[in-house]
N, C-alpha and C. Protein backbone atom coordinates (compact mmCIF):
# COMPACT_ATOMS: atom_id res chain seq x y z
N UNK A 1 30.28 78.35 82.03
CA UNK A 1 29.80 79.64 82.48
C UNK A 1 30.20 79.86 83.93
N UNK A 2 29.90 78.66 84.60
CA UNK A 2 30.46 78.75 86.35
C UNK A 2 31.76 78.89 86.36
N UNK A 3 32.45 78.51 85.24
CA UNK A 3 34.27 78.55 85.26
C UNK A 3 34.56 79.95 84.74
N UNK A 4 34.11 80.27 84.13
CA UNK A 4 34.46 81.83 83.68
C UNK A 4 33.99 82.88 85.03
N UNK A 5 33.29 82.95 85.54
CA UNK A 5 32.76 83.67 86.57
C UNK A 5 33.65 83.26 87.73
N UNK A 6 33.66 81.93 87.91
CA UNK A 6 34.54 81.13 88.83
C UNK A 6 36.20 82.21 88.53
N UNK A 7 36.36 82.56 87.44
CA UNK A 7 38.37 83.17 86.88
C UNK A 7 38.35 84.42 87.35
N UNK A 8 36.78 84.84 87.01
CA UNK A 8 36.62 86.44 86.96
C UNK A 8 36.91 87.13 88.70
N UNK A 9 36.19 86.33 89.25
CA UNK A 9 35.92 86.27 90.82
C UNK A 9 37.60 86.22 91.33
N UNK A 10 37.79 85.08 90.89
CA UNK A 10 39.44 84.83 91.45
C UNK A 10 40.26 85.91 91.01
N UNK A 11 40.53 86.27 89.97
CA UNK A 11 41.18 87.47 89.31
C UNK A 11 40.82 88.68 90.11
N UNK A 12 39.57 89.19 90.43
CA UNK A 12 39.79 90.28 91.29
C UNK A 12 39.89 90.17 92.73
N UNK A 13 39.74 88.73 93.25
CA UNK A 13 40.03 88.78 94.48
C UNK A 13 41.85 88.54 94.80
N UNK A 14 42.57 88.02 93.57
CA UNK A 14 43.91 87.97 93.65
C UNK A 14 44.48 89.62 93.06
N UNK A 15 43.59 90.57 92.93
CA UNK A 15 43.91 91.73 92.90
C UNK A 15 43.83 92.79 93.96
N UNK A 16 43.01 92.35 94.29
CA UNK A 16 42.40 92.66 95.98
C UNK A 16 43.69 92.67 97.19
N UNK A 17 44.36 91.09 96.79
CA UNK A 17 44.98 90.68 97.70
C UNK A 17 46.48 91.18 97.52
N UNK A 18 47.00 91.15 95.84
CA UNK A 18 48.07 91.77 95.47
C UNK A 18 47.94 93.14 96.69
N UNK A 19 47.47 94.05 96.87
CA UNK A 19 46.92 95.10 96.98
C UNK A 19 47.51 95.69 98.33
N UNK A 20 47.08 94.07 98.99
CA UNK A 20 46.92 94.42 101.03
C UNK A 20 48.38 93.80 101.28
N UNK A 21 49.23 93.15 100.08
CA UNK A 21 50.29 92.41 100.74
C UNK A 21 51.12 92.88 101.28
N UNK A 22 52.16 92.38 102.47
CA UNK A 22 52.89 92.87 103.03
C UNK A 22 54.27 93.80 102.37
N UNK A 23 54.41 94.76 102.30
CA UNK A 23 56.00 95.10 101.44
C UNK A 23 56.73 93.82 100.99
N UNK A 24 56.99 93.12 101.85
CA UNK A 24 58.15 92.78 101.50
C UNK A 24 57.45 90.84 101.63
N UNK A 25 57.91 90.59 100.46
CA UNK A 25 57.50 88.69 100.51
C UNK A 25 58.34 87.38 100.26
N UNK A 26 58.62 86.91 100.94
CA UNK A 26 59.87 86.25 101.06
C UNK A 26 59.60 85.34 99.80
N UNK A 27 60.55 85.17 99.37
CA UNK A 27 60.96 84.57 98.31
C UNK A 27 61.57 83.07 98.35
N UNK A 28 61.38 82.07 98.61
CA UNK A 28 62.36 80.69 99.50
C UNK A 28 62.47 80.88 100.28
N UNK A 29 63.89 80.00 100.80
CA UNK A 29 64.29 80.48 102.25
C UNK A 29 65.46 81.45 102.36
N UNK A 30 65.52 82.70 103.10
CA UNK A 30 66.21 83.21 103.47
C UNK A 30 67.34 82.31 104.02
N UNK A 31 69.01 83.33 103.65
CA UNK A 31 70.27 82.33 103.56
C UNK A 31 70.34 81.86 105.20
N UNK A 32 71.10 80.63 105.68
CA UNK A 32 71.71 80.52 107.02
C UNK A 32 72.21 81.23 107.68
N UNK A 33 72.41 81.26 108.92
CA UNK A 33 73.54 82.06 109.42
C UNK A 33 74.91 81.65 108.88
N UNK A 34 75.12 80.76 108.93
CA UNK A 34 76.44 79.90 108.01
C UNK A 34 76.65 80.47 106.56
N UNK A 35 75.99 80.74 105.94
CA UNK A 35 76.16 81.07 104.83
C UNK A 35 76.30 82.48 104.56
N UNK A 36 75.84 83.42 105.69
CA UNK A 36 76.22 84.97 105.64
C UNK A 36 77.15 85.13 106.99
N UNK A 37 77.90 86.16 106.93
CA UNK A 37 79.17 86.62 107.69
C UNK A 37 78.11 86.99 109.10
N UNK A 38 77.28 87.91 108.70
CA UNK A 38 76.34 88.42 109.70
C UNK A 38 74.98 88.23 109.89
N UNK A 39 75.01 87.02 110.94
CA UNK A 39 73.15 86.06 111.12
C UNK A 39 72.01 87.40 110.64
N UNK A 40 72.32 88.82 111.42
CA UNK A 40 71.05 90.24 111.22
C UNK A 40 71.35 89.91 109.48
N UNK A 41 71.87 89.90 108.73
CA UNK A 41 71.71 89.97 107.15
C UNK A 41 70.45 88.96 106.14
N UNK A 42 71.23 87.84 106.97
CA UNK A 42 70.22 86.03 106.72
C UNK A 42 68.70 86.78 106.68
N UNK A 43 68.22 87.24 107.70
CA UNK A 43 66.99 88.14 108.02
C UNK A 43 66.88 89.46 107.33
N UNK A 44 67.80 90.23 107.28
CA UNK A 44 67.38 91.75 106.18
C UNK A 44 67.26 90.91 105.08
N UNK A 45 68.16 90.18 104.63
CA UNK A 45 67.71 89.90 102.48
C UNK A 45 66.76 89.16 102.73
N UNK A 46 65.84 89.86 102.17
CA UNK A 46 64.51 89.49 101.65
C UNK A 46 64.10 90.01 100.08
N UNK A 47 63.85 89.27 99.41
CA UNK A 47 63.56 89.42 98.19
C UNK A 47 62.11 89.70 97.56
N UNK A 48 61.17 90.63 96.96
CA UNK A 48 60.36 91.00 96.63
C UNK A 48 59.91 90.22 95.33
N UNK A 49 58.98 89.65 95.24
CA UNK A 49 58.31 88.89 94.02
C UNK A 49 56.92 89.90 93.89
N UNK A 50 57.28 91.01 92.55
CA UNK A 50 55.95 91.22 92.09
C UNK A 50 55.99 90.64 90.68
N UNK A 51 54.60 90.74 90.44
CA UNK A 51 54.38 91.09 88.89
C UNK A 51 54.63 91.99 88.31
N UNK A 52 55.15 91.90 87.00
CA UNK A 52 55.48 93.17 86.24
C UNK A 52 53.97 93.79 86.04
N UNK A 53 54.98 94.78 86.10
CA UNK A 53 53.63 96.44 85.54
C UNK A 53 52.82 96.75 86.80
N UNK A 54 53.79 96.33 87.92
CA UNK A 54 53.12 96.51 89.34
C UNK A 54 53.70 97.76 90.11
N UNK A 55 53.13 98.48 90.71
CA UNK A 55 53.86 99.79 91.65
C UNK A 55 53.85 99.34 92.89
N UNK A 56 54.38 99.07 93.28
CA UNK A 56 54.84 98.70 94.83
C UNK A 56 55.35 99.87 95.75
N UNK A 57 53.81 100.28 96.56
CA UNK A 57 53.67 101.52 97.30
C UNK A 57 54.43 101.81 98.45
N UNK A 58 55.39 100.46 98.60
CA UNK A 58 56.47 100.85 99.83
C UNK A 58 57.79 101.41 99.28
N UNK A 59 57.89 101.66 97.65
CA UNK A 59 59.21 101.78 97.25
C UNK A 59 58.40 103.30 96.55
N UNK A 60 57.63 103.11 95.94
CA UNK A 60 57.38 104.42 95.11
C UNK A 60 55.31 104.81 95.35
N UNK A 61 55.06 105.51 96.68
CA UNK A 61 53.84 105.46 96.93
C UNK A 61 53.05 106.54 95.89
N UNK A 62 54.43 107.79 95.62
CA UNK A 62 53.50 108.90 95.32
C UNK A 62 53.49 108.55 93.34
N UNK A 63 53.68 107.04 92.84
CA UNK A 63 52.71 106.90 91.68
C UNK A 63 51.54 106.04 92.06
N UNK A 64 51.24 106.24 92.97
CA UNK A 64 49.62 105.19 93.37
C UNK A 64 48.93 106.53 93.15
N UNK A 65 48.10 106.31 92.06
CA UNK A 65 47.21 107.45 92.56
C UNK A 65 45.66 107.14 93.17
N UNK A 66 45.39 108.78 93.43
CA UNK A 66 44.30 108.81 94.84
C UNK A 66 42.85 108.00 94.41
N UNK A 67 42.35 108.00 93.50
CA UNK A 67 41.64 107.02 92.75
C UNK A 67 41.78 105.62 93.22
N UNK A 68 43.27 104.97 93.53
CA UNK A 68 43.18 103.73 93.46
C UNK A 68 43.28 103.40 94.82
N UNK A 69 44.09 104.15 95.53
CA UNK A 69 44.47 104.13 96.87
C UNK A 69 42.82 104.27 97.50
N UNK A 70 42.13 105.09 97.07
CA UNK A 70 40.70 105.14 98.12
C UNK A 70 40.18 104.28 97.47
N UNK A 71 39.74 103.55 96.21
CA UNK A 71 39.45 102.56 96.23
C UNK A 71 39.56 101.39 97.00
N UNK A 72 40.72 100.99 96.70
CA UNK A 72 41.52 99.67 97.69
C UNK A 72 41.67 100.46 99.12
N UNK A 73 41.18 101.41 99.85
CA UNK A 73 41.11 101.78 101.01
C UNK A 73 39.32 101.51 101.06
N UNK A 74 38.88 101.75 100.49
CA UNK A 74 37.35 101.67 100.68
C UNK A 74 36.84 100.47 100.62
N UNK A 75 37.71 99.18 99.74
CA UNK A 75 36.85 97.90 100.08
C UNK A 75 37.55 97.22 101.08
N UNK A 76 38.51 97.26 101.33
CA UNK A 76 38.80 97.29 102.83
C UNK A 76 38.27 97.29 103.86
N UNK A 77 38.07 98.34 103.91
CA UNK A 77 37.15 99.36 105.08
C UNK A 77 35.50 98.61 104.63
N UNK A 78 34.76 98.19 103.85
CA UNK A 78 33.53 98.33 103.68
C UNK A 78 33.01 97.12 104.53
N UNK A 79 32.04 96.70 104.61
CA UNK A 79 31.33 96.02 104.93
C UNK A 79 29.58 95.65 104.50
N UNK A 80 29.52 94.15 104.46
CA UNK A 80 28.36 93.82 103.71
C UNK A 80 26.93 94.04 104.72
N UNK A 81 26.07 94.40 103.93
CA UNK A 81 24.56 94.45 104.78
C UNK A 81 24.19 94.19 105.91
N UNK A 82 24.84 93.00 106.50
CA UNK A 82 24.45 92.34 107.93
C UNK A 82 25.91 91.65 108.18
N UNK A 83 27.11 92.94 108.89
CA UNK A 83 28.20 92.99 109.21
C UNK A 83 27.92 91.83 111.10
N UNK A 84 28.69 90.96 111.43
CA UNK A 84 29.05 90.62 112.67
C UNK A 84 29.61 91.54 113.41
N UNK A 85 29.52 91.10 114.75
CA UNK A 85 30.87 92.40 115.66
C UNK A 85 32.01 92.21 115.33
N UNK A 86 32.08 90.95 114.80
CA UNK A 86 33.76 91.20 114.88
C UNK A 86 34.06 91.80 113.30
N UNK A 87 33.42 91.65 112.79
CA UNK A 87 33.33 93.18 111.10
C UNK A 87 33.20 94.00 111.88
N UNK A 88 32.74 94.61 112.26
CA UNK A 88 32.06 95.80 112.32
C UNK A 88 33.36 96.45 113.58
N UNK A 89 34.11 95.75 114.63
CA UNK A 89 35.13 95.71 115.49
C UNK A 89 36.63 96.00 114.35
N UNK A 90 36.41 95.36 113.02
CA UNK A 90 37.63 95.22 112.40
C UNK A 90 37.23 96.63 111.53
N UNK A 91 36.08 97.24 111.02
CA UNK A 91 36.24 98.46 110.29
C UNK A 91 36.38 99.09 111.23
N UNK A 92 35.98 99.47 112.29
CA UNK A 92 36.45 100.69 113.34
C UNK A 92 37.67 100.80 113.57
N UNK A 93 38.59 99.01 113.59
CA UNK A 93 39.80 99.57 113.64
C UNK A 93 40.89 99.98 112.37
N UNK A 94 40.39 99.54 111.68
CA UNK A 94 41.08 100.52 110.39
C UNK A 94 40.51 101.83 109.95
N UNK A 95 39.27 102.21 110.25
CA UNK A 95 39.08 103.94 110.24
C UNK A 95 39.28 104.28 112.19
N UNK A 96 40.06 104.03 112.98
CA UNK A 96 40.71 104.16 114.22
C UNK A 96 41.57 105.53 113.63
N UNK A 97 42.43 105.30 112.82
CA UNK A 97 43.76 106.20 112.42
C UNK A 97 43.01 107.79 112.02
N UNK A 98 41.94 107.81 111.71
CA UNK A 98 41.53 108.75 110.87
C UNK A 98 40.73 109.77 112.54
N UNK A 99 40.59 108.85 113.29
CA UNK A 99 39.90 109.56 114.83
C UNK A 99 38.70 110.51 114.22
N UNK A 100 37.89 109.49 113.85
CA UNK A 100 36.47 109.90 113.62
C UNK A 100 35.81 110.24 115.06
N UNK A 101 34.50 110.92 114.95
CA UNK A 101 33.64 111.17 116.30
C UNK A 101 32.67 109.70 115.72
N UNK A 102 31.92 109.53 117.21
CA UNK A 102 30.87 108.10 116.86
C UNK A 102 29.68 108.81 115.72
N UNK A 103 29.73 110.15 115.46
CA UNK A 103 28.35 110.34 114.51
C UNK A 103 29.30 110.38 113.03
N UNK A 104 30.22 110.38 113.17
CA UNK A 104 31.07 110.23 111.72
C UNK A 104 31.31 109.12 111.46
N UNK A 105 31.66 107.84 112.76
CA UNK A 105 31.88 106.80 112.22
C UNK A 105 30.52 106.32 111.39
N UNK A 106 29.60 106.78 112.50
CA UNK A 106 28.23 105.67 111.96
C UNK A 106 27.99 105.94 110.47
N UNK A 107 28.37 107.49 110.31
CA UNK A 107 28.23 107.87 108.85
C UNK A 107 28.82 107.35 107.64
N UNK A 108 30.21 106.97 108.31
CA UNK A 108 31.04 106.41 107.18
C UNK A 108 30.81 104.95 107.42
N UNK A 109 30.50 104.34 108.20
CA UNK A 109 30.10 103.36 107.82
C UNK A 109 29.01 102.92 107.06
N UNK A 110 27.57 103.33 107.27
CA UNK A 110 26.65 103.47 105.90
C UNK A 110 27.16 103.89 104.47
N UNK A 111 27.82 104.90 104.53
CA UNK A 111 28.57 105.18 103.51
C UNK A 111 29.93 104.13 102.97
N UNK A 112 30.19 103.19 103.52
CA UNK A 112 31.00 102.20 103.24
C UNK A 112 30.55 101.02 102.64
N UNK A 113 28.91 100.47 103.56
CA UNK A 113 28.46 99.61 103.05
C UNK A 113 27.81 99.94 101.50
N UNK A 114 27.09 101.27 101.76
CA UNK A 114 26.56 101.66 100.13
C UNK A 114 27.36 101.70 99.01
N UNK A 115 28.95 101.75 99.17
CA UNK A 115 29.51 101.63 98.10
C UNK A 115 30.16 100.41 98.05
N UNK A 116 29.94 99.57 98.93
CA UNK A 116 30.44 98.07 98.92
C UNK A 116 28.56 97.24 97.58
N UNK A 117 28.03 97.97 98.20
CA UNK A 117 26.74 96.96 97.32
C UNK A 117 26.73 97.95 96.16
N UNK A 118 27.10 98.79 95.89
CA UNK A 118 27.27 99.62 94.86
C UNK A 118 28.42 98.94 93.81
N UNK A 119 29.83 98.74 94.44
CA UNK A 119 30.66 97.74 93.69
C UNK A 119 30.49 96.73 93.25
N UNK A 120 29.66 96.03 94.55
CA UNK A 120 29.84 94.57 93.94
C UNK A 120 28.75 94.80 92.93
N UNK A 121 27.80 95.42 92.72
CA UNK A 121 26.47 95.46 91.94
C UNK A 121 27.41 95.98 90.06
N UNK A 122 28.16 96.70 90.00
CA UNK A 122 28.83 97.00 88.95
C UNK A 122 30.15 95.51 88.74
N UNK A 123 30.58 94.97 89.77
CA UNK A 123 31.08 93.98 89.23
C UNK A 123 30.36 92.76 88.72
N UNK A 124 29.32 92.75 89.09
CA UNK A 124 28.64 91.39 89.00
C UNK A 124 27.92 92.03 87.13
N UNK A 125 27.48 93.41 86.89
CA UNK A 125 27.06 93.84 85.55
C UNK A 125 28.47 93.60 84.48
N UNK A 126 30.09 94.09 84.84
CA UNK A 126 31.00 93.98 84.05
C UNK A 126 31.05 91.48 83.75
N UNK A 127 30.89 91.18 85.16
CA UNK A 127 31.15 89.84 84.65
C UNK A 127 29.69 89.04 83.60
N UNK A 128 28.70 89.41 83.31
CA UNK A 128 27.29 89.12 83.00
C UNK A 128 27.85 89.79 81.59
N UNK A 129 28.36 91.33 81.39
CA UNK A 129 28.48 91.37 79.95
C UNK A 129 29.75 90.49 79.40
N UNK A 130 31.07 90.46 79.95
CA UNK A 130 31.95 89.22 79.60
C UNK A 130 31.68 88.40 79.44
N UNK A 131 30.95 87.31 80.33
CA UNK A 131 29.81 86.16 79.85
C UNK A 131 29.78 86.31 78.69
N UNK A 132 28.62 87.24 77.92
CA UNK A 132 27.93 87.60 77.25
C UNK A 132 28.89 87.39 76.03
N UNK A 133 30.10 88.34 76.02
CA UNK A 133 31.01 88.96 74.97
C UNK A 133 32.03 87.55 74.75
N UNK A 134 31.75 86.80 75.75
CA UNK A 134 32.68 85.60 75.26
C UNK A 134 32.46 84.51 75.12
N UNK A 135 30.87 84.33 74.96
CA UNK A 135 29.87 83.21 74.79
C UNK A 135 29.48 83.86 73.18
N UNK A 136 29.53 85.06 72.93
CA UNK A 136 29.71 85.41 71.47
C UNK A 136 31.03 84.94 70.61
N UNK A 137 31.91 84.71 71.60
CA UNK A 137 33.48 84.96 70.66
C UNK A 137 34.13 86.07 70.65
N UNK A 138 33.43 87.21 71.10
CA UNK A 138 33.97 88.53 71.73
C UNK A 138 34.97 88.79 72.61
N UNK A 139 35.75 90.15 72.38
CA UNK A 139 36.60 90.25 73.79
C UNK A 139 35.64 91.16 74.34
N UNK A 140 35.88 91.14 75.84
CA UNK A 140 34.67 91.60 77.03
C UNK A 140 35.35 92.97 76.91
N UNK A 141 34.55 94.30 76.94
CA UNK A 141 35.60 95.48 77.12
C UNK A 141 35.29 95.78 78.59
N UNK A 142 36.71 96.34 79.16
CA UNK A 142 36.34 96.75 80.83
C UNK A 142 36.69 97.82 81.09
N UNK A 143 36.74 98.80 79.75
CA UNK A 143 36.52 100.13 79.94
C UNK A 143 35.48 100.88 80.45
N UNK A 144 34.22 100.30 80.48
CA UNK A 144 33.16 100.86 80.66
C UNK A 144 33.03 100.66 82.25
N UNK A 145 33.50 99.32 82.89
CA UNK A 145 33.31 99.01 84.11
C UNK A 145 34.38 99.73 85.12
N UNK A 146 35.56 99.98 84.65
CA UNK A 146 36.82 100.91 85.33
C UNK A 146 36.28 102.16 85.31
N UNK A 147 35.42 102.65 84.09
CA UNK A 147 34.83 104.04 84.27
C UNK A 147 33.70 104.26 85.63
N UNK A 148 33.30 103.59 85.29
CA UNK A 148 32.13 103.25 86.41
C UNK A 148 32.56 103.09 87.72
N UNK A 149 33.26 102.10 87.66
CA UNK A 149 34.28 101.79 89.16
C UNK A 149 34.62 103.22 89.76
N UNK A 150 35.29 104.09 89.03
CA UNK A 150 36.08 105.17 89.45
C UNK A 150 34.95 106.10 89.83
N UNK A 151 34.31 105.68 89.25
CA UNK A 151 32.74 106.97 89.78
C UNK A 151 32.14 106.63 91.15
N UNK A 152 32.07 105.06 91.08
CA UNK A 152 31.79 104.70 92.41
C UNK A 152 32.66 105.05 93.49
N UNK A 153 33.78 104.65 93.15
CA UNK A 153 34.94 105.13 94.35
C UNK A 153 34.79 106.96 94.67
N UNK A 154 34.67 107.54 93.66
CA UNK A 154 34.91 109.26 93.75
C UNK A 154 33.80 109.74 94.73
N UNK A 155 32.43 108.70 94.11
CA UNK A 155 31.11 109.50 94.88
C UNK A 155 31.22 108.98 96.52
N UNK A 156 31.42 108.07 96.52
CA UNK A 156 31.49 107.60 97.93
C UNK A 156 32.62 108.53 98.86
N UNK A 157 33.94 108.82 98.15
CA UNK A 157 34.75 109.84 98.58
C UNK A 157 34.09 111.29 98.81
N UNK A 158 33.14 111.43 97.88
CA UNK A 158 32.67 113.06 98.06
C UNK A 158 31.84 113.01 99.37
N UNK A 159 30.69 111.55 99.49
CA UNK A 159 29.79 111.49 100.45
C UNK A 159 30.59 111.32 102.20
N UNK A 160 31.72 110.93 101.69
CA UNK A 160 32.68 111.15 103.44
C UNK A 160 32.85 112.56 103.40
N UNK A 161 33.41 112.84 102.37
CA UNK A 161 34.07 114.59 102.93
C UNK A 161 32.79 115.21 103.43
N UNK A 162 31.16 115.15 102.55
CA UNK A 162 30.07 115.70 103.21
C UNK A 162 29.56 115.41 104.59
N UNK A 163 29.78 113.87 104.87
CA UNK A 163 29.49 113.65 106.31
C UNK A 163 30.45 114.13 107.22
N UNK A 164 31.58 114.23 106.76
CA UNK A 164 32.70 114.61 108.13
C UNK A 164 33.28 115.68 107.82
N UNK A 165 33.56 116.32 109.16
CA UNK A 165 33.87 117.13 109.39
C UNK A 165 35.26 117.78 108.45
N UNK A 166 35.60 119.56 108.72
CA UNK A 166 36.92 119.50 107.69
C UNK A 166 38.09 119.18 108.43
N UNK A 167 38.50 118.66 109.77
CA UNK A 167 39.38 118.31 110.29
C UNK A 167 39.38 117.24 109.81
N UNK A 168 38.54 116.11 110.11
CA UNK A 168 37.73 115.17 110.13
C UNK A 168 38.40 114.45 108.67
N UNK A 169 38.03 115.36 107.23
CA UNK A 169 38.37 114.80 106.34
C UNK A 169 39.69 114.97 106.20
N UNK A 170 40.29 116.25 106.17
CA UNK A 170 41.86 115.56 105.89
C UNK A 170 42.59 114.49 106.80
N UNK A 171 42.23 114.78 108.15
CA UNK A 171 42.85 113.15 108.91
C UNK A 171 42.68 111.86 108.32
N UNK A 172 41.49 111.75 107.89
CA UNK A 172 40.71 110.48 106.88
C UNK A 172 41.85 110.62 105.14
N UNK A 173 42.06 111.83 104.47
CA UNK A 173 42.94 111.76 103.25
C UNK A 173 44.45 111.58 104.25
N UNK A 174 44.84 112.22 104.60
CA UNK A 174 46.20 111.98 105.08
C UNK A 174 46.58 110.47 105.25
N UNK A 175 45.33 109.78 105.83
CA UNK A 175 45.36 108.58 106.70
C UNK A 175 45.63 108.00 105.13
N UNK A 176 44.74 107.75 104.37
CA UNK A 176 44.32 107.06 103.27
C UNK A 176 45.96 107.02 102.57
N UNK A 177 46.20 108.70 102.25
CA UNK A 177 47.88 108.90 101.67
C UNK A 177 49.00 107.64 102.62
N UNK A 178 48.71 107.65 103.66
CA UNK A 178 49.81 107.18 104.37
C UNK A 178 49.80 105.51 104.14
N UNK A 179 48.42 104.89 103.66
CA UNK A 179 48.36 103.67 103.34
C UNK A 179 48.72 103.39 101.99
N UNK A 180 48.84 104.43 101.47
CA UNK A 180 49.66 104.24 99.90
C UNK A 180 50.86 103.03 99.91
N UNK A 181 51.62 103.29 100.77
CA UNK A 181 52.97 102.89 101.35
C UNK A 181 52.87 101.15 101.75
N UNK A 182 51.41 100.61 101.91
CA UNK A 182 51.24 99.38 101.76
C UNK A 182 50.40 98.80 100.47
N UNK A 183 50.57 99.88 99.50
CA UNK A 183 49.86 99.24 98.76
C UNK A 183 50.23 98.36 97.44
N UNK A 184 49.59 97.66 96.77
CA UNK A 184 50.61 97.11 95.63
C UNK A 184 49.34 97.16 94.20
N UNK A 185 49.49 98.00 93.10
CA UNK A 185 48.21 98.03 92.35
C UNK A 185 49.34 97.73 90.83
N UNK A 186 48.41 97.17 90.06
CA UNK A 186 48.98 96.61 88.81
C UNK A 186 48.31 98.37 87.98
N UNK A 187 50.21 99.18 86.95
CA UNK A 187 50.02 100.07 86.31
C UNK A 187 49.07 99.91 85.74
N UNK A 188 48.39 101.82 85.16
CA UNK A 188 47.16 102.01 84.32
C UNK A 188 47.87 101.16 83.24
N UNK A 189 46.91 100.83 82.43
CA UNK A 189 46.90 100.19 81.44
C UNK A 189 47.10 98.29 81.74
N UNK A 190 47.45 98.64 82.48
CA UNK A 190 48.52 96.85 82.37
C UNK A 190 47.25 95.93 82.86
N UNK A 191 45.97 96.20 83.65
CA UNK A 191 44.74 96.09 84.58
C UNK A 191 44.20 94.79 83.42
């Protein structure tokens, strides 16, 4: 039971991480200078290792859609109940880009943590029914929990646009669009 929860945990935190990775991930070692005509080349070829059925938001951002992008922008950004300064120093500087006022940040930050205990509270219900569905012999369905997920992500999106301002929010969507471009999410269906 601790090993299944133990996969479940790892699986979305290696989805998490797919997510934030850098564009580009070296693959071995890049060639010598000896071995290419021009040492600047040895350094440009770099080779990309995804998983299939993956969109890789530095080559093709505008199929990330806005659903997933503010998702994986929102747990990012969130923070748990009793954040340190240096949390609380690291979400200011990733909502920095969006040039909130201090009564918008404080806003979106409550509003960050509520949908951080809001997530994890729906992930911890999707891994308890898997348990469940595979201590039966069942397959776990995670349709119900992606539905849910997406509700969580949407409402928390509606509760920023209500706290902030309308400048306010498109700087915050623009910002969000522009992080598309680092993002890496496994296609609908493939999840």
């Amino acid at each position: 039971m601790f090993t299944k929860r133990l996969l479940i945990a790892a699986v979305l935190s290696i989805a998490l991480f797919l997510a934030f990775l850098p564009s580009r991930v070296v693959q071995g070692r890049p060639a010598t200078p000896q071995q290419v005509a021009d040492p600047q080349q040895a350094v440009d070829h770099v080779h990309t290792t995804l998983p299939p059925n993956t969109i890789d938001g530095s080559v093709h951002p505008e199929m990330i859609q806005d659903k997933d992008a503010y998702r994986l922008f929102l747990q990012a950004a969130a923070l748990g109940p009793y954040p340190t300064t240096e949390e609380k120093n690291r979400q200011h500087a990733i909502l920095a880009p969006a040039k909130l006022n201090e009564t918008e940040l404080a806003s979106a930050s409550n509003i960050l943590q509520e949908f951080k205990t809001e997530y994890e509270a729906a992930i911890q219900r999707y891994n308890t029914s898997a348990e469940a569905a595979i201590a039966s012999n069942a397959t776990p369905d995670i349709k119900p929990f992606l539905l849910e997920r997406d509700a969580i992500v949407q409402s928390a999106k509606q509760k920023l646009e209500t706290a902030l301002s309308p400048q306010s929010t498109a700087r915050f969507h623009a910002y969000v669009q522009g992080e598309k471009s680092k993002m890496k999410i496994a296609m609908e269906g493939a999840q």
